[in-house]
N, C-alpha and C. Protein backbone atom coordinates (compact mmCIF):
# COMPACT_ATOMS: atom_id res chain seq x y z
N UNK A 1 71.36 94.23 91.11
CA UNK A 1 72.49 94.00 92.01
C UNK A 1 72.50 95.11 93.04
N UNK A 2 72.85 94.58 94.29
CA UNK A 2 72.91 95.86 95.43
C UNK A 2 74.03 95.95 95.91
N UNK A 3 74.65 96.81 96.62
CA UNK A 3 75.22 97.13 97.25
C UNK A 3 75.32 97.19 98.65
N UNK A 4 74.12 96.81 98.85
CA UNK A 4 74.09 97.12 100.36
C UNK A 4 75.24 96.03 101.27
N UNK A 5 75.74 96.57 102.18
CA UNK A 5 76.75 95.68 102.90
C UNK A 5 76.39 94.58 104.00
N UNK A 6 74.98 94.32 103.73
CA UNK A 6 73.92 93.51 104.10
C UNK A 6 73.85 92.39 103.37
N UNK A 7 74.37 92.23 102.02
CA UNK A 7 74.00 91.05 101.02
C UNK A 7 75.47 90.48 101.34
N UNK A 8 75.47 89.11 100.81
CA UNK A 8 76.44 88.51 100.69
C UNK A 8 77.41 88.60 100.13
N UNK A 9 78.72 88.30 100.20
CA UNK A 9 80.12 88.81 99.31
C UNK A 9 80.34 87.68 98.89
N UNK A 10 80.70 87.79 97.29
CA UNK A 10 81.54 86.80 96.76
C UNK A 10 82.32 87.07 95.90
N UNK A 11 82.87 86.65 94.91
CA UNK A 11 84.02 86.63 94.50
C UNK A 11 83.76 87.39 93.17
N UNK A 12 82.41 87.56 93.11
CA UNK A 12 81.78 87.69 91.69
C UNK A 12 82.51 89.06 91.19
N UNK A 13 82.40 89.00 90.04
CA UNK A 13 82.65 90.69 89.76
C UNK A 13 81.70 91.97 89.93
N UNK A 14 80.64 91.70 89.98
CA UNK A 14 80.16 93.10 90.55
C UNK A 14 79.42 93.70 91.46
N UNK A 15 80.04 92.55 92.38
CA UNK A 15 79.76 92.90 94.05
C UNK A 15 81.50 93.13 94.53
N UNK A 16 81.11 94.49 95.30
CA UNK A 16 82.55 95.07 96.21
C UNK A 16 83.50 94.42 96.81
N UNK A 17 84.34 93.84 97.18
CA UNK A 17 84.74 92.90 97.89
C UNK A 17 84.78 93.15 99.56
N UNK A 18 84.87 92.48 100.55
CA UNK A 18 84.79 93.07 101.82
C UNK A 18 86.00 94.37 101.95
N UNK A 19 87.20 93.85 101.37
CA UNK A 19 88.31 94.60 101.47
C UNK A 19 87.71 96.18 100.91
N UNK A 20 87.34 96.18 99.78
CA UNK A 20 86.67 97.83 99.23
C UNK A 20 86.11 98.59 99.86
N UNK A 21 84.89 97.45 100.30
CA UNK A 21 84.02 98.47 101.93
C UNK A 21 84.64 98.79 102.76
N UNK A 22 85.57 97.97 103.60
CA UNK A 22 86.03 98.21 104.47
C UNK A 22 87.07 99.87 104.22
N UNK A 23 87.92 100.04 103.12
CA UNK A 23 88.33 101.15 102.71
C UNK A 23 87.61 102.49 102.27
N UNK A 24 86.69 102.26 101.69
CA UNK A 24 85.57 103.04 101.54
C UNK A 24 85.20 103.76 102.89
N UNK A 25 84.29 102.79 103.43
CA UNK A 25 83.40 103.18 104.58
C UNK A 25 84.30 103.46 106.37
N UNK A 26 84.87 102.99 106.38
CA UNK A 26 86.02 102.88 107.41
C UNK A 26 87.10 104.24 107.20
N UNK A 27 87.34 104.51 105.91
CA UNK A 27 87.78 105.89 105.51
C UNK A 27 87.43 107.07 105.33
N UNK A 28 86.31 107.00 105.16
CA UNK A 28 85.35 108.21 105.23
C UNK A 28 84.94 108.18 106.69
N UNK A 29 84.29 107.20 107.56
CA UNK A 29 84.27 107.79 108.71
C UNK A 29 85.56 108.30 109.43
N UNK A 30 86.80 107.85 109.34
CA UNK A 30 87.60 108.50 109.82
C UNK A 30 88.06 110.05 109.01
N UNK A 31 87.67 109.66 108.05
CA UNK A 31 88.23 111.50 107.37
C UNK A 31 87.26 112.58 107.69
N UNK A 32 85.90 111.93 108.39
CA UNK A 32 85.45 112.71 108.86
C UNK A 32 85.37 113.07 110.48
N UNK A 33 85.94 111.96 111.06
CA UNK A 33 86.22 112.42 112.78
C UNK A 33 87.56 113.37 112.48
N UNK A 34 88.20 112.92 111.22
CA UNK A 34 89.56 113.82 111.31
C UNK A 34 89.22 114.95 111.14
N UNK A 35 88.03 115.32 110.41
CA UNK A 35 87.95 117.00 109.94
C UNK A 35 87.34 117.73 111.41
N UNK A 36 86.66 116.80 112.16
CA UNK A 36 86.58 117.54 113.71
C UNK A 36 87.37 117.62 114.39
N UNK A 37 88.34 116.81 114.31
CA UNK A 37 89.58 117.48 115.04
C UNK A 37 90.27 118.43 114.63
N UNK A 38 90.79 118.43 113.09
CA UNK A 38 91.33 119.66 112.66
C UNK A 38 90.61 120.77 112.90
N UNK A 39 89.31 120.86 112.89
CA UNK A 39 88.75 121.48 113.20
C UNK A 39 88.56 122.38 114.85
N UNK A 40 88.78 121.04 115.72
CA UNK A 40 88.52 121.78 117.21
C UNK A 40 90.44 122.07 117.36
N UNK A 41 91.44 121.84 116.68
CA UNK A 41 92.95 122.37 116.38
C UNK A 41 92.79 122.92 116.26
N UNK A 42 92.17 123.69 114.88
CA UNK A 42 92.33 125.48 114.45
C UNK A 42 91.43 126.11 115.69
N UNK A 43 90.44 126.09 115.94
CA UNK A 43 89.76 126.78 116.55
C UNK A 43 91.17 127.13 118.23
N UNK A 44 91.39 125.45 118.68
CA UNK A 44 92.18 125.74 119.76
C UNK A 44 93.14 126.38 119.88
N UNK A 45 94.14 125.89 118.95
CA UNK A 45 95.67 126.39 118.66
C UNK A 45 95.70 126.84 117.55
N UNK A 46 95.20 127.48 116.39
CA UNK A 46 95.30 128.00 115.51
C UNK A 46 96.15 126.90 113.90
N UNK A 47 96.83 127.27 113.64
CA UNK A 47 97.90 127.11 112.61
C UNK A 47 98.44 125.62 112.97
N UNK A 48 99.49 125.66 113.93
CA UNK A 48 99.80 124.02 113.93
C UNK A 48 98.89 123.21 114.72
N UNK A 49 97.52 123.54 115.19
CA UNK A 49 96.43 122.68 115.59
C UNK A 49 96.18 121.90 114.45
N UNK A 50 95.68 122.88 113.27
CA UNK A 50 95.49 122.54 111.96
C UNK A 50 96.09 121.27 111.44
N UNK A 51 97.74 121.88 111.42
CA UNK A 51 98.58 120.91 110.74
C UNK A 51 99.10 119.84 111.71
N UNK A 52 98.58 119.88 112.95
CA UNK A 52 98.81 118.95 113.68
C UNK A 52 97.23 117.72 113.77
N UNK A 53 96.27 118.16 113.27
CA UNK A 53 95.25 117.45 112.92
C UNK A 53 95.10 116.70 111.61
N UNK A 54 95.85 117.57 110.64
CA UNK A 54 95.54 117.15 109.12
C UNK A 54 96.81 116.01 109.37
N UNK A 55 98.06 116.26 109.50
CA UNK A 55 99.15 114.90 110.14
C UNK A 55 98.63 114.25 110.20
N UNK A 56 98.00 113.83 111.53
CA UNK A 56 97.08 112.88 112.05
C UNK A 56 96.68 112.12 111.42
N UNK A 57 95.28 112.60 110.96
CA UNK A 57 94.33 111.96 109.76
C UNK A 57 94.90 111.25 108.70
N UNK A 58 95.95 112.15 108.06
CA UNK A 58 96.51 111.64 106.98
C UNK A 58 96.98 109.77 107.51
N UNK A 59 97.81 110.46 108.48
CA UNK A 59 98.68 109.33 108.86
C UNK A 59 98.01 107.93 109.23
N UNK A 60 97.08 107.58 110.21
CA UNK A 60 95.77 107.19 110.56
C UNK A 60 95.36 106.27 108.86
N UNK A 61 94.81 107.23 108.29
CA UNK A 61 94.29 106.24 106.42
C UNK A 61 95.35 106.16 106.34
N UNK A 62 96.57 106.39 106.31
CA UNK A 62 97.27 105.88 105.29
C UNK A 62 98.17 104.25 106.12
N UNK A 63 97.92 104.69 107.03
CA UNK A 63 98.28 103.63 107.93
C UNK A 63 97.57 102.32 107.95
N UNK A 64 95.84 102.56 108.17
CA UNK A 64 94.95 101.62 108.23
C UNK A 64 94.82 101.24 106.52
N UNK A 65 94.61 101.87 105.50
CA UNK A 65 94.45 101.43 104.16
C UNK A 65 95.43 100.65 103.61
N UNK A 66 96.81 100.77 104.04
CA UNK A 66 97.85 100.08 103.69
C UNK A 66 97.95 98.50 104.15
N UNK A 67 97.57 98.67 105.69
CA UNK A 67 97.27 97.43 106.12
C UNK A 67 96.19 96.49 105.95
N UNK A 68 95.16 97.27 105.68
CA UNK A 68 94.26 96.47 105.09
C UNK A 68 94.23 95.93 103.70
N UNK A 69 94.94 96.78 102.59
CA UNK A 69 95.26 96.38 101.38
C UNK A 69 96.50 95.03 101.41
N UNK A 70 97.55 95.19 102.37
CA UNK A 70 97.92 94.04 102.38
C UNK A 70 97.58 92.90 103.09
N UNK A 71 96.46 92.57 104.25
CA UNK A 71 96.06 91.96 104.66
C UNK A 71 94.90 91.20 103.57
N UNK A 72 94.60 91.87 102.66
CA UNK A 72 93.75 91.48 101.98
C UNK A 72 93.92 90.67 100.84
N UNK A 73 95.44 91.18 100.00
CA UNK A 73 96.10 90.16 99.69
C UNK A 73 96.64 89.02 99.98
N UNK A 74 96.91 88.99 101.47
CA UNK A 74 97.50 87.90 101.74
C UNK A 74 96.59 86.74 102.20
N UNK A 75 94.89 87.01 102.11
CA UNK A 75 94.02 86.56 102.39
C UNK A 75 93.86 85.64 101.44
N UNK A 76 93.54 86.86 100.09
CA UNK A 76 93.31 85.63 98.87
C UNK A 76 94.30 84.69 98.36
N UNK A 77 95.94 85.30 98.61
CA UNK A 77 96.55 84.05 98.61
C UNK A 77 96.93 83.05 99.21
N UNK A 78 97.09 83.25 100.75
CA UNK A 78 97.56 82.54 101.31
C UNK A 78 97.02 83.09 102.73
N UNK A 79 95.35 82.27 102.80
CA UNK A 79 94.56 82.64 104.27
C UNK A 79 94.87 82.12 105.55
N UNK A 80 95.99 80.77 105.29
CA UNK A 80 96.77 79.99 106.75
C UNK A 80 97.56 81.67 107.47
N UNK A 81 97.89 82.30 106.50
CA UNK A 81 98.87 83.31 107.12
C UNK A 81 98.15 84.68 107.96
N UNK A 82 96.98 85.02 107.93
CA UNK A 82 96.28 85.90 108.14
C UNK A 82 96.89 86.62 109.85
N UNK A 83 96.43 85.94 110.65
CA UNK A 83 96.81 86.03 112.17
C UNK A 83 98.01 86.48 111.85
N UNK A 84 98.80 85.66 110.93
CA UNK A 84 100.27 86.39 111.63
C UNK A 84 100.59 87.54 110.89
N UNK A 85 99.74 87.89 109.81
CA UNK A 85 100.21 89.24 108.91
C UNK A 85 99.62 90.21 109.53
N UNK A 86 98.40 89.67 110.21
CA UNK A 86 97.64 90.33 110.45
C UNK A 86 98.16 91.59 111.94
N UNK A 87 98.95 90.60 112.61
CA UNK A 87 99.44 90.84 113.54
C UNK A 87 101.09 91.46 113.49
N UNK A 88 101.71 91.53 112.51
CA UNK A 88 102.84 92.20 111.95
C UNK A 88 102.78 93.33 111.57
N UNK A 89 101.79 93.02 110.76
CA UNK A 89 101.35 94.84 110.36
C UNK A 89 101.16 95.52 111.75
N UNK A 90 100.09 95.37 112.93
CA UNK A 90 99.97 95.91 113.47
C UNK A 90 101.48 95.94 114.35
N UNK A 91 102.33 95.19 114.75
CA UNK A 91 103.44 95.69 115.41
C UNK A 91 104.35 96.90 114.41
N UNK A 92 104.56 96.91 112.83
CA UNK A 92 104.99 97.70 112.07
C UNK A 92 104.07 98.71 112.57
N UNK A 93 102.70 98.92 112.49
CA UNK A 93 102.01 99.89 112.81
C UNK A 93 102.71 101.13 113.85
N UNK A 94 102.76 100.14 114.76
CA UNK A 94 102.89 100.72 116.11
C UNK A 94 104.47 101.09 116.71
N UNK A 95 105.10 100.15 115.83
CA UNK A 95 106.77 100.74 116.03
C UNK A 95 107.00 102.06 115.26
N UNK A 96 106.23 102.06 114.18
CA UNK A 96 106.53 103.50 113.04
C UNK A 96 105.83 104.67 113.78
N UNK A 97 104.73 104.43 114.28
CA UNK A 97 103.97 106.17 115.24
C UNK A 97 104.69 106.07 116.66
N UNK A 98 105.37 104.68 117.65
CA UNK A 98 106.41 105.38 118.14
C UNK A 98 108.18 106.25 117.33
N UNK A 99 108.12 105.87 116.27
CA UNK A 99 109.80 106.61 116.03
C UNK A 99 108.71 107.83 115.64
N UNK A 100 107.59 107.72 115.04
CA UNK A 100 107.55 109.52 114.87
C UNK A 100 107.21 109.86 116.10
N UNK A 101 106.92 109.68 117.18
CA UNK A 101 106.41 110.07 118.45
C UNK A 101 107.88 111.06 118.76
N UNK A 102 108.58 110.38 119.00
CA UNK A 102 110.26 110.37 119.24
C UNK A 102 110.55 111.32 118.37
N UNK A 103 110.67 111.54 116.76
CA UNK A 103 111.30 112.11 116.42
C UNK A 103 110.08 113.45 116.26
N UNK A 104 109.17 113.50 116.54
CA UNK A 104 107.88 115.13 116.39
C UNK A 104 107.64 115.53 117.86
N UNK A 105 108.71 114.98 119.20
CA UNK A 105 108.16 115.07 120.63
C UNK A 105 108.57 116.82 120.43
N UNK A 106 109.78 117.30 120.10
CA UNK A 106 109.72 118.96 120.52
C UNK A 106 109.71 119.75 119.07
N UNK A 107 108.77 119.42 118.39
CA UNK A 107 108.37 119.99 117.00
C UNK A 107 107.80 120.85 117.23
N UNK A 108 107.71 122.30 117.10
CA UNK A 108 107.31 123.20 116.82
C UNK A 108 106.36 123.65 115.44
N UNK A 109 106.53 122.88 114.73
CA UNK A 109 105.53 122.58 113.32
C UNK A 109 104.30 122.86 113.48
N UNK A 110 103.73 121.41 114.33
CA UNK A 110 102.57 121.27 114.61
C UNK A 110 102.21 121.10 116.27
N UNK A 111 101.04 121.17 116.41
CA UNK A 111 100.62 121.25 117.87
C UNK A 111 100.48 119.47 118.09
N UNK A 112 101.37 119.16 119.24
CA UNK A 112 101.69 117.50 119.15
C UNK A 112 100.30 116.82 120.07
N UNK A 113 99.74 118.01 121.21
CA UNK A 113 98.37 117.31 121.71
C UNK A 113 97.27 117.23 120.64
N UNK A 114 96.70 118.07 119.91
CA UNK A 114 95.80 118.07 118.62
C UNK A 114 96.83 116.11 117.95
N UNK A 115 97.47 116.26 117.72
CA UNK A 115 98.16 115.31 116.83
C UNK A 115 97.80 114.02 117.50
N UNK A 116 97.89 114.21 118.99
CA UNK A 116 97.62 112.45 119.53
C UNK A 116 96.46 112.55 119.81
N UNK A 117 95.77 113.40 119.96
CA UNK A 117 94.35 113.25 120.41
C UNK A 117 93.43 112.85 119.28
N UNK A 118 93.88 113.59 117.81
CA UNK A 118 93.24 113.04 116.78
C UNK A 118 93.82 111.70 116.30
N UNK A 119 95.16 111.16 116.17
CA UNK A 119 95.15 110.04 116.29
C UNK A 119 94.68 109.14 116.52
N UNK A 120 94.31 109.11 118.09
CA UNK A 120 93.65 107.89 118.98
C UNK A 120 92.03 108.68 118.90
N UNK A 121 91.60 109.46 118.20
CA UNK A 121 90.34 109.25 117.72
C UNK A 121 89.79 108.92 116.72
N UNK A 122 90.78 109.29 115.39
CA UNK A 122 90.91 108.36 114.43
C UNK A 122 91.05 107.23 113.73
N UNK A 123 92.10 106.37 114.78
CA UNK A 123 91.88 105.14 115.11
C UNK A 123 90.75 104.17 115.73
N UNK A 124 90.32 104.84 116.77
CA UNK A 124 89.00 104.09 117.34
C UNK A 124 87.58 104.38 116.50
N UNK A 125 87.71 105.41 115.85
CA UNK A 125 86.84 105.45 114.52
C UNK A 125 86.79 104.52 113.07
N UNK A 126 88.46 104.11 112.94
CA UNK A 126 88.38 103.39 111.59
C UNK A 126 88.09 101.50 112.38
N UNK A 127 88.41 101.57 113.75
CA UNK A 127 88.35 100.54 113.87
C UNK A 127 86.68 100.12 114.35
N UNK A 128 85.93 100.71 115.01
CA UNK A 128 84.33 100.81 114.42
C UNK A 128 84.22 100.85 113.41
N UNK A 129 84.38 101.32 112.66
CA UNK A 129 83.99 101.50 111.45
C UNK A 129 84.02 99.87 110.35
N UNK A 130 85.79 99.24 110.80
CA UNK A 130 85.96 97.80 110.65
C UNK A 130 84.82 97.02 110.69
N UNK A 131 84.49 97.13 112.40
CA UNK A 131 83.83 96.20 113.37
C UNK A 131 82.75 96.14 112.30
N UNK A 132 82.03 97.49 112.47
CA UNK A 132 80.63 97.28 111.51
C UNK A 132 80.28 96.95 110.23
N UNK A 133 81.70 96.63 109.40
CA UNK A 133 81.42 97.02 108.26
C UNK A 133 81.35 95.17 108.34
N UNK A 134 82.22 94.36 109.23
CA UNK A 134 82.62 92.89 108.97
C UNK A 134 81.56 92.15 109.84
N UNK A 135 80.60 92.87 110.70
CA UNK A 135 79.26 92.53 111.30
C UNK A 135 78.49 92.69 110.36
N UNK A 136 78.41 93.49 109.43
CA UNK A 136 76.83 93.75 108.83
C UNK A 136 77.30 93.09 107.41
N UNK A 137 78.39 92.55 107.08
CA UNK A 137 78.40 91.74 106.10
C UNK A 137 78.99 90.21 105.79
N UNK A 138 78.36 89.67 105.29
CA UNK A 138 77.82 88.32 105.22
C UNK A 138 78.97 87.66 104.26
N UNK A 139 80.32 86.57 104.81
CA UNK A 139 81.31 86.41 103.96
C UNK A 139 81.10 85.08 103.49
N UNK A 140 81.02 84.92 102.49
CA UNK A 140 80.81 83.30 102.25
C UNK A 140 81.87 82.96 102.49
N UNK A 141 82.31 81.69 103.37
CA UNK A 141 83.30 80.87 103.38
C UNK A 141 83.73 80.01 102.56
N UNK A 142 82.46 79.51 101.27
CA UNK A 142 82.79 78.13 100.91
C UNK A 142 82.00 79.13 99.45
N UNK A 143 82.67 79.24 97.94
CA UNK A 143 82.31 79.52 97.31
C UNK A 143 81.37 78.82 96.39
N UNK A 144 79.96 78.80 96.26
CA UNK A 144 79.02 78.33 95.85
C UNK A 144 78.94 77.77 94.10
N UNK A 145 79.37 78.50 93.92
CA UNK A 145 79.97 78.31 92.52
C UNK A 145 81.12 77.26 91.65
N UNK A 146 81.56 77.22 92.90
CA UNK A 146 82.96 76.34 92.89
C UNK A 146 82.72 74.91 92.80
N UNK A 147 83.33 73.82 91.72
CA UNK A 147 82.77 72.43 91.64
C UNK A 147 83.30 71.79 92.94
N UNK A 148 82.86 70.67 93.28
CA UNK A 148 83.20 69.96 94.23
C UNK A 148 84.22 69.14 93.76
């Protein structure tokens, strides 16, 4: 049995499901664009570069893993609904990093440019990361196994 994200997905038990890869591989590349930003934070601004990078990142996975864990459920139960969950989450997405926008605009905590800059690089990282993971793998539509 392989792993590679090249073989086909099915339902079987001991192949990954797309949803796993996608968390896996999509998470690690972003935890690692995140550690270059925290990284070019401390170096820039010291202390809340840092904690204005590690924010970020955090926020970013925990944002994208959540949505994808429930998009993924709502796949296997009920796939008519996809588009529109799919598309809810992302407005929840995006209403919750504007109220923190709003409520971290004169925070002194953390450094708030490090914070959006790793954001919106973190994001365009997990979402490559998506792209490739749902290009280079092969979803059966119609389960082979399944009687007619």
């Amino acid at each position: 049995m392989t792993n590679d994200a090249s073989a086909p997905q099915s339902a079987s038990a001991g192949s990954p499901s797309v949803d796993a890869l996608i968390l896996k591989r999509a998470g690690l590349v972003t935890a690692l664009v995140g550690a270059i930003g925290i990284a070019i934070g401390t170096a820039a601004f010291g202390g809340p570069g840092a904690i204005g990078g590690i924010f970020a990142t955090l926020l970013v996975i925990a944002f994208f893993s959540v949505g994808q864990f429930v998009l993924g459920s709502v796949l296997r139960s009920n796939p008519q609904m996809a588009m529109t969950v799919a598309l809810t989450i992302y407005l929840v997405k995006i209403g919750i990093l504007f109220v923190l926008i709003i409520a971290f605009a004169e925070t002194t905590l953390f450094n708030t440019r490090v914070f959006a800059g790793t954001i919106v690089a973190c994001t365009i990282a997990w979402t490559i990361a998506e792209v490739w993971v749902f290009a280079r793998t092969k979803v059966l539509y119609v389960d082979p196994e399944a009687g007619s």
